[in-house]
Protein backbone atom coordinates (compact mmCIF):
# COMPACT_ATOMS: atom_id res chain seq x y z
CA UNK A 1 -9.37 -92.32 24.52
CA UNK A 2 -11.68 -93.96 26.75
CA UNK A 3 -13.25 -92.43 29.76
CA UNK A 4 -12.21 -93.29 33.04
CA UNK A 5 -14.33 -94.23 35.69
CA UNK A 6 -13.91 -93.00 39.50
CA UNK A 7 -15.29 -95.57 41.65
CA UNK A 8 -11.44 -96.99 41.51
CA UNK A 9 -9.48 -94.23 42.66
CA UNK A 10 -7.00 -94.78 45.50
CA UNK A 11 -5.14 -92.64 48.16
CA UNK A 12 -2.28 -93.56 49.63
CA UNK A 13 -0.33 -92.20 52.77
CA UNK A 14 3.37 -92.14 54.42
CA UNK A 15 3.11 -90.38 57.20
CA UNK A 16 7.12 -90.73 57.90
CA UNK A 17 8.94 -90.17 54.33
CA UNK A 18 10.16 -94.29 54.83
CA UNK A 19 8.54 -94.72 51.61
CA UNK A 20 6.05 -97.46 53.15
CA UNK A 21 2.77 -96.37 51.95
CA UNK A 22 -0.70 -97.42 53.37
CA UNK A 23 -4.11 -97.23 51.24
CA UNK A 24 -6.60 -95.08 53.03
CA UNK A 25 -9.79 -97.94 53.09
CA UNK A 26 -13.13 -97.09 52.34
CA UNK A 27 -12.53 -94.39 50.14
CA UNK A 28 -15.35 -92.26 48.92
CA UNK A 29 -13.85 -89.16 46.88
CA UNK A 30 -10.28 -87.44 46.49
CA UNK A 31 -9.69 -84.26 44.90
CA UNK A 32 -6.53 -82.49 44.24
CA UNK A 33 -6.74 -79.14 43.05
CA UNK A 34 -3.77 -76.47 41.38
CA UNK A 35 -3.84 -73.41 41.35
CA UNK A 36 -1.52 -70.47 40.04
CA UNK A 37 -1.33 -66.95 40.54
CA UNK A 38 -1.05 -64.45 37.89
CA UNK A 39 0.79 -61.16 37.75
CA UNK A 40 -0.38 -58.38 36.55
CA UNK A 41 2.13 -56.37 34.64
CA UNK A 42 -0.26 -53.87 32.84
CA UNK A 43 0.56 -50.68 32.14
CA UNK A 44 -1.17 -47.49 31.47
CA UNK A 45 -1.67 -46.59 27.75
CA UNK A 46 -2.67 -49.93 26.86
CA UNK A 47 -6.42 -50.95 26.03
CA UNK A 48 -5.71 -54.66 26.96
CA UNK A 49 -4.10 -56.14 30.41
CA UNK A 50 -1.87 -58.21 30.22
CA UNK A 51 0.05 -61.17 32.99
CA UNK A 52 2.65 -63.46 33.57
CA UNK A 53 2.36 -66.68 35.39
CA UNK A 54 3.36 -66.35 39.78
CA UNK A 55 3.61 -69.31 41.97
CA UNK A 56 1.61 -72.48 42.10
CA UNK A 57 0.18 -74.04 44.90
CA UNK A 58 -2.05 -77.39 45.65
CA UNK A 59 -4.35 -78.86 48.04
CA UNK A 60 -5.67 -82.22 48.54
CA UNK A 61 -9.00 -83.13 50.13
CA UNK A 62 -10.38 -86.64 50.84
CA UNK A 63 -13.74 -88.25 52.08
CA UNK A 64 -13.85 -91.92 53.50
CA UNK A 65 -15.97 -93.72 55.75
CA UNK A 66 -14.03 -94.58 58.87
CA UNK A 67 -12.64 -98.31 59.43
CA UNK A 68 -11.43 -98.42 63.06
CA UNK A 69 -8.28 -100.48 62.00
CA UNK A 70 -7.33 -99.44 58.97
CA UNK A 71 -3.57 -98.99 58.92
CA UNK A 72 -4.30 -96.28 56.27
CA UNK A 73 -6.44 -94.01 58.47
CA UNK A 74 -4.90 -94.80 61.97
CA UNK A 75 -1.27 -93.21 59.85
CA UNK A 76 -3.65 -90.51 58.47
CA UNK A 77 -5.23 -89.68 62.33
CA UNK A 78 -1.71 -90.07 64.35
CA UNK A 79 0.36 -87.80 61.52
CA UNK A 80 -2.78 -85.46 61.99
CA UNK A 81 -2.21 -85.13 66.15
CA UNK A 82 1.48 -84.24 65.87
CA UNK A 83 3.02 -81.06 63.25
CA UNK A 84 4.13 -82.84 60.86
CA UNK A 85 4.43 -83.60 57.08
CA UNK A 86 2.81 -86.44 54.91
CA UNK A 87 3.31 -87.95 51.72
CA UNK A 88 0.44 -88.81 49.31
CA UNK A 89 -0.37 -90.37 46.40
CA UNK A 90 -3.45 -90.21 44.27
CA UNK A 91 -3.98 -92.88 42.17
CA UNK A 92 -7.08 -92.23 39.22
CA UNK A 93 -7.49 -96.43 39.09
CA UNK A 94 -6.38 -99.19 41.25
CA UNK A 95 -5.79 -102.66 40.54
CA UNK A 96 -7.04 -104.96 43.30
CA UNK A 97 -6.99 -102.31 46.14
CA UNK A 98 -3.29 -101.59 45.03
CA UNK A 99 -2.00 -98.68 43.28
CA UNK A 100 -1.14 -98.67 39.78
CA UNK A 101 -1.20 -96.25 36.51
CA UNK A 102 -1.03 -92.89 36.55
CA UNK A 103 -1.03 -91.23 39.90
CA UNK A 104 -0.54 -87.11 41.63
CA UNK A 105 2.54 -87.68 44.29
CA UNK A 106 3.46 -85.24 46.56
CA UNK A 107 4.10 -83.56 50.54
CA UNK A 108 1.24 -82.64 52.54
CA UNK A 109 1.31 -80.36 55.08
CA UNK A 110 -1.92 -81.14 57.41
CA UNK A 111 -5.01 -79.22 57.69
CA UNK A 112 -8.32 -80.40 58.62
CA UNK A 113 -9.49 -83.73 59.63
CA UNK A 114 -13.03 -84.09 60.35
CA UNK A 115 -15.54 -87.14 61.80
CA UNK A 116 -19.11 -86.76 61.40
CA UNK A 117 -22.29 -89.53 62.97
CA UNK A 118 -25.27 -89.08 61.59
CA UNK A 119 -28.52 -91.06 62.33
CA UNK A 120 -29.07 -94.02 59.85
CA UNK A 121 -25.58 -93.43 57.92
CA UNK A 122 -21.94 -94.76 58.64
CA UNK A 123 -19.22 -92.55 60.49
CA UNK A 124 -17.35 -90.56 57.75
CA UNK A 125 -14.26 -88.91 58.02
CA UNK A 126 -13.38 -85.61 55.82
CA UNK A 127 -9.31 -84.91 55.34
CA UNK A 128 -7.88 -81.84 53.76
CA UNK A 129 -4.28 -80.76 53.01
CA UNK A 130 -2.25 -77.92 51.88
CA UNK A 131 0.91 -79.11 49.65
CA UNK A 132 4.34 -78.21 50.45
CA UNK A 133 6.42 -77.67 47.49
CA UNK A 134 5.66 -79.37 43.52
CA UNK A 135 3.34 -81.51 43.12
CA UNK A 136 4.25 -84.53 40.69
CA UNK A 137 1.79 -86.11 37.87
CA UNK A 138 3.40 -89.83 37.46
CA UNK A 139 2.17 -91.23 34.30
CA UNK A 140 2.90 -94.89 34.70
């Protein structure tokens, strides 16, 4: 199995569940990370402790450098003014700036959007999300 390599990755928003995604341009990094909680269910008596799995939860975090027309970012910015959901999809490889192969696909609610202009370096833009219900692994 050959490595992958992650200057290829894609993210890709729908900021209205029409099922119309837009690629987020410029994109620098993605991570999605999953995390479960574990019960305890130890009891006195016994030398070892012992668990059983809780609920899961996921949160998505992206880094970009800002295009002032993207169609991508302007969806991620507006969805990020109003309460609202969003859909994602992270994509490990893309195929001419379009997604393809396996890919993380779920709802978003919004968190933190950041811009940030530093001397001598391009505007970036930072985006974090927590997600609302499963999280999907698509293996295309």
């Amino acid at each position: 199995m050959a490595a992958i390599s992650g200057n290829t990755g894609l993210l890709s928003v729908d900021a209205d569940g029409s099922g119309s995604y837009a690629n987020i341009a410029s994109l620098t990094s993605w991570t999605v990370e999953v995390s479960g909680e574990q019960v305890e269910t130890s009891a006195m008596g016994s030398n070892n402790k012992s668990f059983i799995t809780g609920q899961y939860s996921w949160t998505i975090s992206a880094e970009m450098r800002y295009e002032e027309d993207d169609i991508g970012q302007e969806l991620l910015q507006s969805s990020m003014l109003t309460p609202a959901i969003m859909y994602v999809k992270l994509y490990h490889t893309s195929s001419s700036g379009t997604g393809s192969g396996d890919y993380w696909g779920g709802t978003v609610v919004n968190g933190t959007v950041s811009h940030t202009a530093s001397l001598n370096d391009t505007v970036n833009v930072s985006f974090s999300g927590q997600g609302a219900g499963t999280l999907s692994y698509f293996n295309a």
